[in-house]
PDB file of N, CA and C in Angstrom:
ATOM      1  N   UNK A   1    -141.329  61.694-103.381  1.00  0.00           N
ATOM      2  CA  UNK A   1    -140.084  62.379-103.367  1.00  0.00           C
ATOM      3  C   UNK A   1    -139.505  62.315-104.774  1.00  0.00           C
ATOM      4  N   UNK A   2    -138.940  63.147-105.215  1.00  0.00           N
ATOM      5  CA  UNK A   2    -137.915  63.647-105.890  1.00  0.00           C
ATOM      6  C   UNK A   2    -136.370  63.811-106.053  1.00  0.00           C
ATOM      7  N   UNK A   3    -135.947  62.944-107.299  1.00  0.00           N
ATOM      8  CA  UNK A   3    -134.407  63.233-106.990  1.00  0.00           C
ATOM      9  C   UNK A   3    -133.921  63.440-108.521  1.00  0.00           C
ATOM     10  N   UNK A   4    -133.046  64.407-108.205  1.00  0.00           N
ATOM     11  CA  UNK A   4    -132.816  65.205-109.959  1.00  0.00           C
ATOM     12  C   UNK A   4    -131.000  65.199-109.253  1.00  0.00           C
ATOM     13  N   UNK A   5    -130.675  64.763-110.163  1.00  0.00           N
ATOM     14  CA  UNK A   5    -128.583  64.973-110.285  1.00  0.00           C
ATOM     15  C   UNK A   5    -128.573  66.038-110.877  1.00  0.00           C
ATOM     16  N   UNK A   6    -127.821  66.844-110.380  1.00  0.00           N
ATOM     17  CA  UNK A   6    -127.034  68.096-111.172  1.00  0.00           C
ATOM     18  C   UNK A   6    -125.366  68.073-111.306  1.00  0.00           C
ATOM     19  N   UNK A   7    -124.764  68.371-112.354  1.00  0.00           N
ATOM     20  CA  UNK A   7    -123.451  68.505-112.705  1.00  0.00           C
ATOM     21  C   UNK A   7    -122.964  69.468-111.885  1.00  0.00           C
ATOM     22  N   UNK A   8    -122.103  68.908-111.462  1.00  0.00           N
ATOM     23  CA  UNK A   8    -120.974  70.387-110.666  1.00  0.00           C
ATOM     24  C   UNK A   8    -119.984  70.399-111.924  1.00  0.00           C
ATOM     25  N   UNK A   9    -120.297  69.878-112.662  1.00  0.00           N
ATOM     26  CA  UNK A   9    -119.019  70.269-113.559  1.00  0.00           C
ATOM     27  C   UNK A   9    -119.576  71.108-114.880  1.00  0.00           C
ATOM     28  N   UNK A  10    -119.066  72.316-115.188  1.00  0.00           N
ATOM     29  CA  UNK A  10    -119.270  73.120-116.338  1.00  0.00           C
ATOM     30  C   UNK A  10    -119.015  72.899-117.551  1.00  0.00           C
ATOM     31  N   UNK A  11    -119.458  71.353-118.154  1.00  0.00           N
ATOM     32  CA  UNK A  11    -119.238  70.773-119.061  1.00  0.00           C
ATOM     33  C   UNK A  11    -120.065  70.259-119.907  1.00  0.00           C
ATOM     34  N   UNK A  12    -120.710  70.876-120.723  1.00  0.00           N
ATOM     35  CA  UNK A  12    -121.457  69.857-122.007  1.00  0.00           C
ATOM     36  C   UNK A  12    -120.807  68.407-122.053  1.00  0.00           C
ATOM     37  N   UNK A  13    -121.965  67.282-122.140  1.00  0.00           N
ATOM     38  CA  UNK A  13    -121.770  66.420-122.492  1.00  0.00           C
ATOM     39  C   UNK A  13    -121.738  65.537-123.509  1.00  0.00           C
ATOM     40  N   UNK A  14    -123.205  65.362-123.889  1.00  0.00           N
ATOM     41  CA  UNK A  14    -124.258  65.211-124.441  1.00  0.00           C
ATOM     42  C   UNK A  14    -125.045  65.811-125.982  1.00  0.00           C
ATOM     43  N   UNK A  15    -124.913  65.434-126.862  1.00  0.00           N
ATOM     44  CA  UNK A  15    -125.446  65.890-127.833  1.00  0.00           C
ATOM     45  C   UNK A  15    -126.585  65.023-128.252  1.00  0.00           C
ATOM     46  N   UNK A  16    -128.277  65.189-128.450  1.00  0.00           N
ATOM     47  CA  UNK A  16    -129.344  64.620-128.648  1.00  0.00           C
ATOM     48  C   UNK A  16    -130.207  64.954-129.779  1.00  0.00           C
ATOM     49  N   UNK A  17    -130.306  64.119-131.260  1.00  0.00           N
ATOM     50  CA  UNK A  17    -131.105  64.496-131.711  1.00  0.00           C
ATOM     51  C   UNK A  17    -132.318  63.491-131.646  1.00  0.00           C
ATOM     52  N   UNK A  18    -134.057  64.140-131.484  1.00  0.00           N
ATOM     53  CA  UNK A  18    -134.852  63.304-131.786  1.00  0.00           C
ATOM     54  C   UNK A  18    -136.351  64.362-132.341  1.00  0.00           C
ATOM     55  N   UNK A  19    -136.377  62.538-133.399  1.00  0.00           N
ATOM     56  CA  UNK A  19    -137.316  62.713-134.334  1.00  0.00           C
ATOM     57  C   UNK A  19    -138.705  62.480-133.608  1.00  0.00           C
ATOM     58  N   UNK A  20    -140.424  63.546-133.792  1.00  0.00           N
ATOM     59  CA  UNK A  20    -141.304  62.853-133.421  1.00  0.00           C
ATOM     60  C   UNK A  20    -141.404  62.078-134.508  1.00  0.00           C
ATOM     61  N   UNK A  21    -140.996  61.281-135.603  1.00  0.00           N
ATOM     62  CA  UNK A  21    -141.742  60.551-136.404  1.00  0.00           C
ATOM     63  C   UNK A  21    -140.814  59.959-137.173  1.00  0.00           C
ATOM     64  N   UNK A  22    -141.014  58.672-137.560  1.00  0.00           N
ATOM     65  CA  UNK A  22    -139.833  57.905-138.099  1.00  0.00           C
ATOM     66  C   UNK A  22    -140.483  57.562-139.910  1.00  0.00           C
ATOM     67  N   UNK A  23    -141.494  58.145-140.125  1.00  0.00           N
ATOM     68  CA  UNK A  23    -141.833  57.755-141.325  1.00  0.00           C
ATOM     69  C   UNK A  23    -142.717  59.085-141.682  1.00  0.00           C
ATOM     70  N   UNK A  24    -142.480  59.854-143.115  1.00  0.00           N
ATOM     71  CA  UNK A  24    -143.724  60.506-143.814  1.00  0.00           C
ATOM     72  C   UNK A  24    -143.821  59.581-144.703  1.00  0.00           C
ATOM     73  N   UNK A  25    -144.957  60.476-145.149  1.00  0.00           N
ATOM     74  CA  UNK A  25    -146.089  59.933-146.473  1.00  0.00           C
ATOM     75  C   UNK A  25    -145.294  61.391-147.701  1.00  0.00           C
ATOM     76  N   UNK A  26    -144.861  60.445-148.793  1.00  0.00           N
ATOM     77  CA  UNK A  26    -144.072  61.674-149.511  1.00  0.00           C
ATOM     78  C   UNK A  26    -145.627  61.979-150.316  1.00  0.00           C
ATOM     79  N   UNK A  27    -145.879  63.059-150.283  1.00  0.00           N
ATOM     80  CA  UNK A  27    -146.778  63.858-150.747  1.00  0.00           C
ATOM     81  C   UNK A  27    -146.636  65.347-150.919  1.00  0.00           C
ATOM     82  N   UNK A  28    -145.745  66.075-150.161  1.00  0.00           N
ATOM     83  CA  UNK A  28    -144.921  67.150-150.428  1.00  0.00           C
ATOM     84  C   UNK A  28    -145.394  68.025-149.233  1.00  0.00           C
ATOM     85  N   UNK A  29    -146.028  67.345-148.828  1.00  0.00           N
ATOM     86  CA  UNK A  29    -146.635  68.228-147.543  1.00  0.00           C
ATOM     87  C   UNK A  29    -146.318  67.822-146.221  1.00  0.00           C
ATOM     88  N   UNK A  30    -146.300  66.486-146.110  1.00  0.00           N
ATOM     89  CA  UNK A  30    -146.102  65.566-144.420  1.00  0.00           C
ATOM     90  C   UNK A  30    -144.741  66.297-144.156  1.00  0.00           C
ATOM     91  N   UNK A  31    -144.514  66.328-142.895  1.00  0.00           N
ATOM     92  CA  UNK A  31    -143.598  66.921-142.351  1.00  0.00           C
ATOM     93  C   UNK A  31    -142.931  66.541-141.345  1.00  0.00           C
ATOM     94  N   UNK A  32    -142.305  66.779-140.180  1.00  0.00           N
ATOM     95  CA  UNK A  32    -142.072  66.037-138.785  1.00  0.00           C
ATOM     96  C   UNK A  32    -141.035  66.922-138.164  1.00  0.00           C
ATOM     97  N   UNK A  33    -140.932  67.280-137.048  1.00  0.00           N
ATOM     98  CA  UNK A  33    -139.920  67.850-136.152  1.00  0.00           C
ATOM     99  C   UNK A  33    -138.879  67.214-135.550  1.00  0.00           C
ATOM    100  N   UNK A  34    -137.310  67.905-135.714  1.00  0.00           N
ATOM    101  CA  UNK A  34    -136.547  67.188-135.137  1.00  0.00           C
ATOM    102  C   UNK A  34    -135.828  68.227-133.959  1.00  0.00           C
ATOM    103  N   UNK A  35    -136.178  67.782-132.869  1.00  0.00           N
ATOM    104  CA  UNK A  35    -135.461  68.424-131.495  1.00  0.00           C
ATOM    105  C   UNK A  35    -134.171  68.329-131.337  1.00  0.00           C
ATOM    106  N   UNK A  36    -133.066  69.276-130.650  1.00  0.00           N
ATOM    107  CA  UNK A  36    -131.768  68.967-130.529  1.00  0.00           C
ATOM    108  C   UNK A  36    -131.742  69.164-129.080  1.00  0.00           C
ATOM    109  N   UNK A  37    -130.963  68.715-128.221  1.00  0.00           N
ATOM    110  CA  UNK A  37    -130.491  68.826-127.083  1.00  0.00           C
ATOM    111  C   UNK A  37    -128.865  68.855-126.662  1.00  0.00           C
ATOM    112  N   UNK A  38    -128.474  70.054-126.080  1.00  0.00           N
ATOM    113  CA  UNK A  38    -127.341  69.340-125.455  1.00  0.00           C
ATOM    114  C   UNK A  38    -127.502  69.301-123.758  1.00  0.00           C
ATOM    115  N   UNK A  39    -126.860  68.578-123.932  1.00  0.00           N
ATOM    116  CA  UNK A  39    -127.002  67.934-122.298  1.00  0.00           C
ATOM    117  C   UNK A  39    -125.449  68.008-121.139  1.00  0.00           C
ATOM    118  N   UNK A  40    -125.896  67.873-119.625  1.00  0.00           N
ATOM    119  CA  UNK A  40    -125.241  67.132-119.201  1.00  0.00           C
ATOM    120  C   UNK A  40    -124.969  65.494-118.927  1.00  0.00           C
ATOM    121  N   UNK A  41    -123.782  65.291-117.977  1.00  0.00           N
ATOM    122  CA  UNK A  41    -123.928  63.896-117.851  1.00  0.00           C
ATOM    123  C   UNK A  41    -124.464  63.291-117.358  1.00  0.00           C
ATOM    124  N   UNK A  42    -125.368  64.113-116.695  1.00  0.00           N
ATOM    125  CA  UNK A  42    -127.205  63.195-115.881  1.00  0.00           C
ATOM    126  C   UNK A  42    -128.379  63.651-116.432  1.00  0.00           C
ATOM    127  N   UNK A  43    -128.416  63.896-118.020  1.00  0.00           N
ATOM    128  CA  UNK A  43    -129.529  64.198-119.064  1.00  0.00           C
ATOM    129  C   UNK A  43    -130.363  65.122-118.653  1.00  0.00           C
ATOM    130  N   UNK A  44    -129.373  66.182-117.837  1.00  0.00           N
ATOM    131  CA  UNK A  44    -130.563  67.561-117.686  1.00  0.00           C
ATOM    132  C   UNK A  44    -129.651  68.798-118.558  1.00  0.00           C
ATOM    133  N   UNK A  45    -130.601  69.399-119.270  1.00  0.00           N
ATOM    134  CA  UNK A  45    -130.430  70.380-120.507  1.00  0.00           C
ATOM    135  C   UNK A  45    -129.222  71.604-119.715  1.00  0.00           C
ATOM    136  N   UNK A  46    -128.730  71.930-120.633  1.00  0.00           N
ATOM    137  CA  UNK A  46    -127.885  72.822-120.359  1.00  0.00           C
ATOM    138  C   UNK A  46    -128.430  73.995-120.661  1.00  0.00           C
ATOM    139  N   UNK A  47    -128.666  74.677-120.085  1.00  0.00           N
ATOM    140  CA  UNK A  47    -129.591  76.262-120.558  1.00  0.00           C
ATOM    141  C   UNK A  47    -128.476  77.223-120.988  1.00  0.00           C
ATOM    142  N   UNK A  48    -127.446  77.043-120.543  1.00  0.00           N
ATOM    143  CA  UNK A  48    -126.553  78.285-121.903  1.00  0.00           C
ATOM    144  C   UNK A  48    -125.768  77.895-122.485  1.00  0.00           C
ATOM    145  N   UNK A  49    -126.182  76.263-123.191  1.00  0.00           N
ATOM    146  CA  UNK A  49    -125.595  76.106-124.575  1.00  0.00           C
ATOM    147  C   UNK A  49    -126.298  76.827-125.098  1.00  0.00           C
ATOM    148  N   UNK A  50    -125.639  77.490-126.344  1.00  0.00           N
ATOM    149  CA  UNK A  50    -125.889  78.406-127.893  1.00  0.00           C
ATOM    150  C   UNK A  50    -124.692  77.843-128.642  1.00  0.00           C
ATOM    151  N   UNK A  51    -124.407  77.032-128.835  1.00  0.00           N
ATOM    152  CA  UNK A  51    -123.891  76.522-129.930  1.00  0.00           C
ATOM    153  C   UNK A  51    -124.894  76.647-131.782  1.00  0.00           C
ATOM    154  N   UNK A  52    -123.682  76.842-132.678  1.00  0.00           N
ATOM    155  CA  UNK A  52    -124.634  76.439-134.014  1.00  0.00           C
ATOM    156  C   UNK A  52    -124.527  75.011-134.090  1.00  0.00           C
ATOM    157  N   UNK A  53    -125.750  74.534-134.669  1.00  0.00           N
ATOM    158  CA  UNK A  53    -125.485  73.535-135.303  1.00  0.00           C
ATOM    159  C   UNK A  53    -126.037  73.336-136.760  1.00  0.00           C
ATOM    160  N   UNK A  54    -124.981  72.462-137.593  1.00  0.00           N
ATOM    161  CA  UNK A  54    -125.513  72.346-138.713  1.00  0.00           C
ATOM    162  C   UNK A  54    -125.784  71.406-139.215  1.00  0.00           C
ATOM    163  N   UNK A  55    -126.963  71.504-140.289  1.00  0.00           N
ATOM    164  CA  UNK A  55    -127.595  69.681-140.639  1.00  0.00           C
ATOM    165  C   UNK A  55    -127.062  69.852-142.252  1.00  0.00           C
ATOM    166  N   UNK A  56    -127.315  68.337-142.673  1.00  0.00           N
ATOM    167  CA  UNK A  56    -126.335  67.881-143.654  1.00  0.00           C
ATOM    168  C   UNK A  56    -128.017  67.029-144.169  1.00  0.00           C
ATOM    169  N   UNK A  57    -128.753  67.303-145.079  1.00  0.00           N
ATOM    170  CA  UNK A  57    -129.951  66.417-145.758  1.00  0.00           C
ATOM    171  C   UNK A  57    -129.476  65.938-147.213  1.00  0.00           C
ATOM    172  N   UNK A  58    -129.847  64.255-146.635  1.00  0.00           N
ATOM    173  CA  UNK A  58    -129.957  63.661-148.406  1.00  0.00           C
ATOM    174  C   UNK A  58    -130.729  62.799-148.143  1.00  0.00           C
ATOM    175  N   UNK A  59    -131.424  62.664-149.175  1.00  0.00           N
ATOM    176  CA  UNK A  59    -132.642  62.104-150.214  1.00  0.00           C
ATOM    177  C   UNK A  59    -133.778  63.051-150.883  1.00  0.00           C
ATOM    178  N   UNK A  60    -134.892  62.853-150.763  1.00  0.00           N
ATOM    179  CA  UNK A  60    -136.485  63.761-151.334  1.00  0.00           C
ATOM    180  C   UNK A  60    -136.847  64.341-150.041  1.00  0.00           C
ATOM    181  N   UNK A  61    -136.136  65.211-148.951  1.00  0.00           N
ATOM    182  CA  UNK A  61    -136.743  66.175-148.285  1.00  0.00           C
ATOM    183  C   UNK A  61    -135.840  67.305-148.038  1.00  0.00           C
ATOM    184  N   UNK A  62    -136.662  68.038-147.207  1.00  0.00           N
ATOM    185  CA  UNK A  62    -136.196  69.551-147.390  1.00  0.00           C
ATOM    186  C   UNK A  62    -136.437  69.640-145.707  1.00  0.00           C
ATOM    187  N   UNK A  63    -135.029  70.724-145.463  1.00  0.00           N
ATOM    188  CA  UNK A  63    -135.182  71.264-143.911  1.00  0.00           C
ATOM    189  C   UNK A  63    -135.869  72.910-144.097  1.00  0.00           C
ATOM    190  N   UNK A  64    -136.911  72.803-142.970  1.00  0.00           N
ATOM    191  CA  UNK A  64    -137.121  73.998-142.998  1.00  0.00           C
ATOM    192  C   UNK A  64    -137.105  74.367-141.769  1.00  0.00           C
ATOM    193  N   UNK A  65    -136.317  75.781-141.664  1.00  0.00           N
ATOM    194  CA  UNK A  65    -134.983  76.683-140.896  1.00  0.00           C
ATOM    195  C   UNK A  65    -134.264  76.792-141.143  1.00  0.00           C
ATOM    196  N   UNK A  66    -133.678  77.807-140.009  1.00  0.00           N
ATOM    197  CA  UNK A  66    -132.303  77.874-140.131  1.00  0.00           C
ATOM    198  C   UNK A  66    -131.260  77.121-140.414  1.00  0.00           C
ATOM    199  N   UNK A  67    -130.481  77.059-141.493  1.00  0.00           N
ATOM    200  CA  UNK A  67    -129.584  76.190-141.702  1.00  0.00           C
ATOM    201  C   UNK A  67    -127.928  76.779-141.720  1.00  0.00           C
ATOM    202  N   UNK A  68    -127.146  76.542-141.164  1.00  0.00           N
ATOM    203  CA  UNK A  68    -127.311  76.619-139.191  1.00  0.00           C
ATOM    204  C   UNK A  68    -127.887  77.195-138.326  1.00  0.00           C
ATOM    205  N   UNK A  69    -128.137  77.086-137.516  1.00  0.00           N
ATOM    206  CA  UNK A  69    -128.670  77.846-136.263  1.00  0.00           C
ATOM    207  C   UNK A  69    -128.317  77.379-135.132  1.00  0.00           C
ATOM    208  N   UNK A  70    -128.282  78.506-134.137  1.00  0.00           N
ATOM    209  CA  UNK A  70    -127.711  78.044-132.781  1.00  0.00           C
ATOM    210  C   UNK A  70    -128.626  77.801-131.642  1.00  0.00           C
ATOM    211  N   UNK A  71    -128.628  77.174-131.035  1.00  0.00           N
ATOM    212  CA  UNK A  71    -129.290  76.572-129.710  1.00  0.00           C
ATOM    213  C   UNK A  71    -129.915  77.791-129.204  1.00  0.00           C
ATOM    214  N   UNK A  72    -130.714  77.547-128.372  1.00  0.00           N
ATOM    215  CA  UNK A  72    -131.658  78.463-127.442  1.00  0.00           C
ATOM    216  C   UNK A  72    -131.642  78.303-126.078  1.00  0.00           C
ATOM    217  N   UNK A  73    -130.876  78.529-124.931  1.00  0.00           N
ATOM    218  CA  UNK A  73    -130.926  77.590-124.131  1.00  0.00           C
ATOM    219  C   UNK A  73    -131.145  76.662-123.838  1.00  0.00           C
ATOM    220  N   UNK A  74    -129.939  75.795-124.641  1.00  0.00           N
ATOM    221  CA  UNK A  74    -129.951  74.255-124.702  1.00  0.00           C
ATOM    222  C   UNK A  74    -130.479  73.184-125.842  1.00  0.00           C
ATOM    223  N   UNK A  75    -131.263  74.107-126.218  1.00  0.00           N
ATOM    224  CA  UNK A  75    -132.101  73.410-126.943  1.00  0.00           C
ATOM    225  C   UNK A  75    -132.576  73.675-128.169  1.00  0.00           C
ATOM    226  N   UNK A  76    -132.819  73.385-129.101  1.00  0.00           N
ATOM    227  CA  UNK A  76    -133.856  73.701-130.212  1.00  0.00           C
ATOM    228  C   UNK A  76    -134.138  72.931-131.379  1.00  0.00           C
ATOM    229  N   UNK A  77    -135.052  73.136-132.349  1.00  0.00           N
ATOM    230  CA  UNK A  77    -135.535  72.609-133.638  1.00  0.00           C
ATOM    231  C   UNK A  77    -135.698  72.892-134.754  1.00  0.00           C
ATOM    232  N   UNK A  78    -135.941  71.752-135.851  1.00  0.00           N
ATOM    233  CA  UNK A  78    -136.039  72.104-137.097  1.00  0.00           C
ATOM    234  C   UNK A  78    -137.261  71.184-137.865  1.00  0.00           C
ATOM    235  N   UNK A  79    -137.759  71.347-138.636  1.00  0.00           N
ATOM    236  CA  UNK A  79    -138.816  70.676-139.475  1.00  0.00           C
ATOM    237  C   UNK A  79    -138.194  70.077-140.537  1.00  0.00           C
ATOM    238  N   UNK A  80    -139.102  68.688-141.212  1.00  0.00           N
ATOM    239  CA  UNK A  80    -137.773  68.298-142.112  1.00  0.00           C
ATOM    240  C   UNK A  80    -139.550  67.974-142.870  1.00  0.00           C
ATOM    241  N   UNK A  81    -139.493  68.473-144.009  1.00  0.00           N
ATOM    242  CA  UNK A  81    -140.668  68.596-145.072  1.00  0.00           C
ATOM    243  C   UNK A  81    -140.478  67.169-146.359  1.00  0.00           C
ATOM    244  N   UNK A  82    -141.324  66.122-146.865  1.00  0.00           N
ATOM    245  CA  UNK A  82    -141.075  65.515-147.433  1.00  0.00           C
ATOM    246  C   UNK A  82    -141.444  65.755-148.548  1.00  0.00           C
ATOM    247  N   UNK A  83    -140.661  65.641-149.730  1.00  0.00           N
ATOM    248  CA  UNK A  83    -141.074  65.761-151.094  1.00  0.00           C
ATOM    249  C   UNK A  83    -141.977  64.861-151.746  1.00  0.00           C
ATOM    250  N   UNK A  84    -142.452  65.203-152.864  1.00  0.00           N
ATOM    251  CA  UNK A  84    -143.418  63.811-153.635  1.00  0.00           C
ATOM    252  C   UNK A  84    -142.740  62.836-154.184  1.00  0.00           C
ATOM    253  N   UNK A  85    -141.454  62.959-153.955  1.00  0.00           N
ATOM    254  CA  UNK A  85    -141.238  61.450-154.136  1.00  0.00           C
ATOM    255  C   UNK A  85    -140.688  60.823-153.221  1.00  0.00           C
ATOM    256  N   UNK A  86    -140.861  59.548-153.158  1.00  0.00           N
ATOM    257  CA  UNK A  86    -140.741  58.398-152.310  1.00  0.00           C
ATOM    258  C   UNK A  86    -138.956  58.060-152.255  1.00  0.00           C
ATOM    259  N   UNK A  87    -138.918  57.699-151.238  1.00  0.00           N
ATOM    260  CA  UNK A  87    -137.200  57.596-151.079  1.00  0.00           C
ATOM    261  C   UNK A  87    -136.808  57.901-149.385  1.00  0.00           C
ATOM    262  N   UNK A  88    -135.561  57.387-148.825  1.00  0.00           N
ATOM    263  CA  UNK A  88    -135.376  57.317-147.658  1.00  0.00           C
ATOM    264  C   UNK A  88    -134.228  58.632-147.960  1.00  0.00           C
ATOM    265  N   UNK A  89    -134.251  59.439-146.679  1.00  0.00           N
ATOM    266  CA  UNK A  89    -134.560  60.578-146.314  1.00  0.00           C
ATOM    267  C   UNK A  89    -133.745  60.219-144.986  1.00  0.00           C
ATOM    268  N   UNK A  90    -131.885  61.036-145.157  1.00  0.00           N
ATOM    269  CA  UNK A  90    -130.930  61.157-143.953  1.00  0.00           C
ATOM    270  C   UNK A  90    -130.630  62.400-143.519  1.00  0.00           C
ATOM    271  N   UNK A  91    -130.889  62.835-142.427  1.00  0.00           N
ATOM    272  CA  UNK A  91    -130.643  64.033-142.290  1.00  0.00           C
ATOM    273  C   UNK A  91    -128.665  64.074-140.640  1.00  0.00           C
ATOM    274  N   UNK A  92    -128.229  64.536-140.802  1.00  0.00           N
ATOM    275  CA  UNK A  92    -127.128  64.660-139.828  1.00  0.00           C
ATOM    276  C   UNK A  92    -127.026  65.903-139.159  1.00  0.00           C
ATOM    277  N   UNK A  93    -127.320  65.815-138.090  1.00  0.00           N
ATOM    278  CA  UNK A  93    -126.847  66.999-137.166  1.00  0.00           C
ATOM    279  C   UNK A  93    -125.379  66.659-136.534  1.00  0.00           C
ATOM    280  N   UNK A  94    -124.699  68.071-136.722  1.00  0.00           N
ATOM    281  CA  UNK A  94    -123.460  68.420-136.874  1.00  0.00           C
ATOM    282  C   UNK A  94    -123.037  69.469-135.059  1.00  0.00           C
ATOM    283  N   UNK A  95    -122.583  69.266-134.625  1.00  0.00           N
ATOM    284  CA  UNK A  95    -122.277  70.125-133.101  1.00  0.00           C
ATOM    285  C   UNK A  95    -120.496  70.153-133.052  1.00  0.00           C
ATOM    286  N   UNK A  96    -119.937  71.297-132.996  1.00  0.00           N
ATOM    287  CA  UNK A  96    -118.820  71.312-133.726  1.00  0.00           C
ATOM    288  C   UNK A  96    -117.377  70.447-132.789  1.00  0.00           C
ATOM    289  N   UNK A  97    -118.357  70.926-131.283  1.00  0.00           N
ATOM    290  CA  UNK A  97    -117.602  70.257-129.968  1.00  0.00           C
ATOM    291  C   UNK A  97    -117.846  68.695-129.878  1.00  0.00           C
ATOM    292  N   UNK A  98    -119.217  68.275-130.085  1.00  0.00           N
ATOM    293  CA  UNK A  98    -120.045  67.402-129.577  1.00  0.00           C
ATOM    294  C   UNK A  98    -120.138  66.212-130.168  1.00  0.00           C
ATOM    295  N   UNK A  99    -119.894  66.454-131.636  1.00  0.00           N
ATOM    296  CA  UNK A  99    -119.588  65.637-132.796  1.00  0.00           C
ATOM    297  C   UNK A  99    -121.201  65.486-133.857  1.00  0.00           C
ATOM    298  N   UNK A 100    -121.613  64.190-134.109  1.00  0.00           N
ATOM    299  CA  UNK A 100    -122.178  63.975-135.114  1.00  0.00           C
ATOM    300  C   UNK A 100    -123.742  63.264-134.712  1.00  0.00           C
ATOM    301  N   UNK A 101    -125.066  63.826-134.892  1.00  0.00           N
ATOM    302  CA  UNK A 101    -126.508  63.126-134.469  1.00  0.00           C
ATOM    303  C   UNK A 101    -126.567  62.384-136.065  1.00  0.00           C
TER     304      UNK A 101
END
């Protein structure tokens, strides 16, 4: 059996960013995806958020996309490309309701 909560309430909750990868190799090529989610308050996706959101990068990498861009039903991503040089690498996702990843 199966049990999934659904919101009766028409409310974003939830704002989610995640990284598959917590480390590149700066070589100018390694790369890694970062997923956004917004959610409800029982962590099931909201399919007509379209919100923009915008990311904020500092150190030696580069986002590649849209910078802003808005959700896709609920959801969406960006690539974050590492430069050749070595250095730690912050990126912030921004949701204007939702606050700060």
């Amino acid at each position: 059996m199966i049990t999934k909560n659904l919101s009766g309430n028409d409310v974003d909750s939830k704002f989610l960013l995640v990284s598959d990868d917590t480390e590149l190799i700066a070589d100018g090529a390694d790369r890694t995806r970062l997923v956004l989610h917004v959610t409800d308050e029982f962590a099931a996706v909201r399919p007509f958020a379209n919100d923009a959101i915008k990311f904020e990068l500092e150190g030696p990498g580069q986002i590649i996309g849209d910078n802003p861009f808005s959700l896709i039903g609920g959801t969406g991503a960006v690539w974050i490309r590492a430069k050749p040089q070595p250095g730690r690498v912050r990126i912030t996702a921004i949701h204007a309701r939702l606050g700060i990843q």
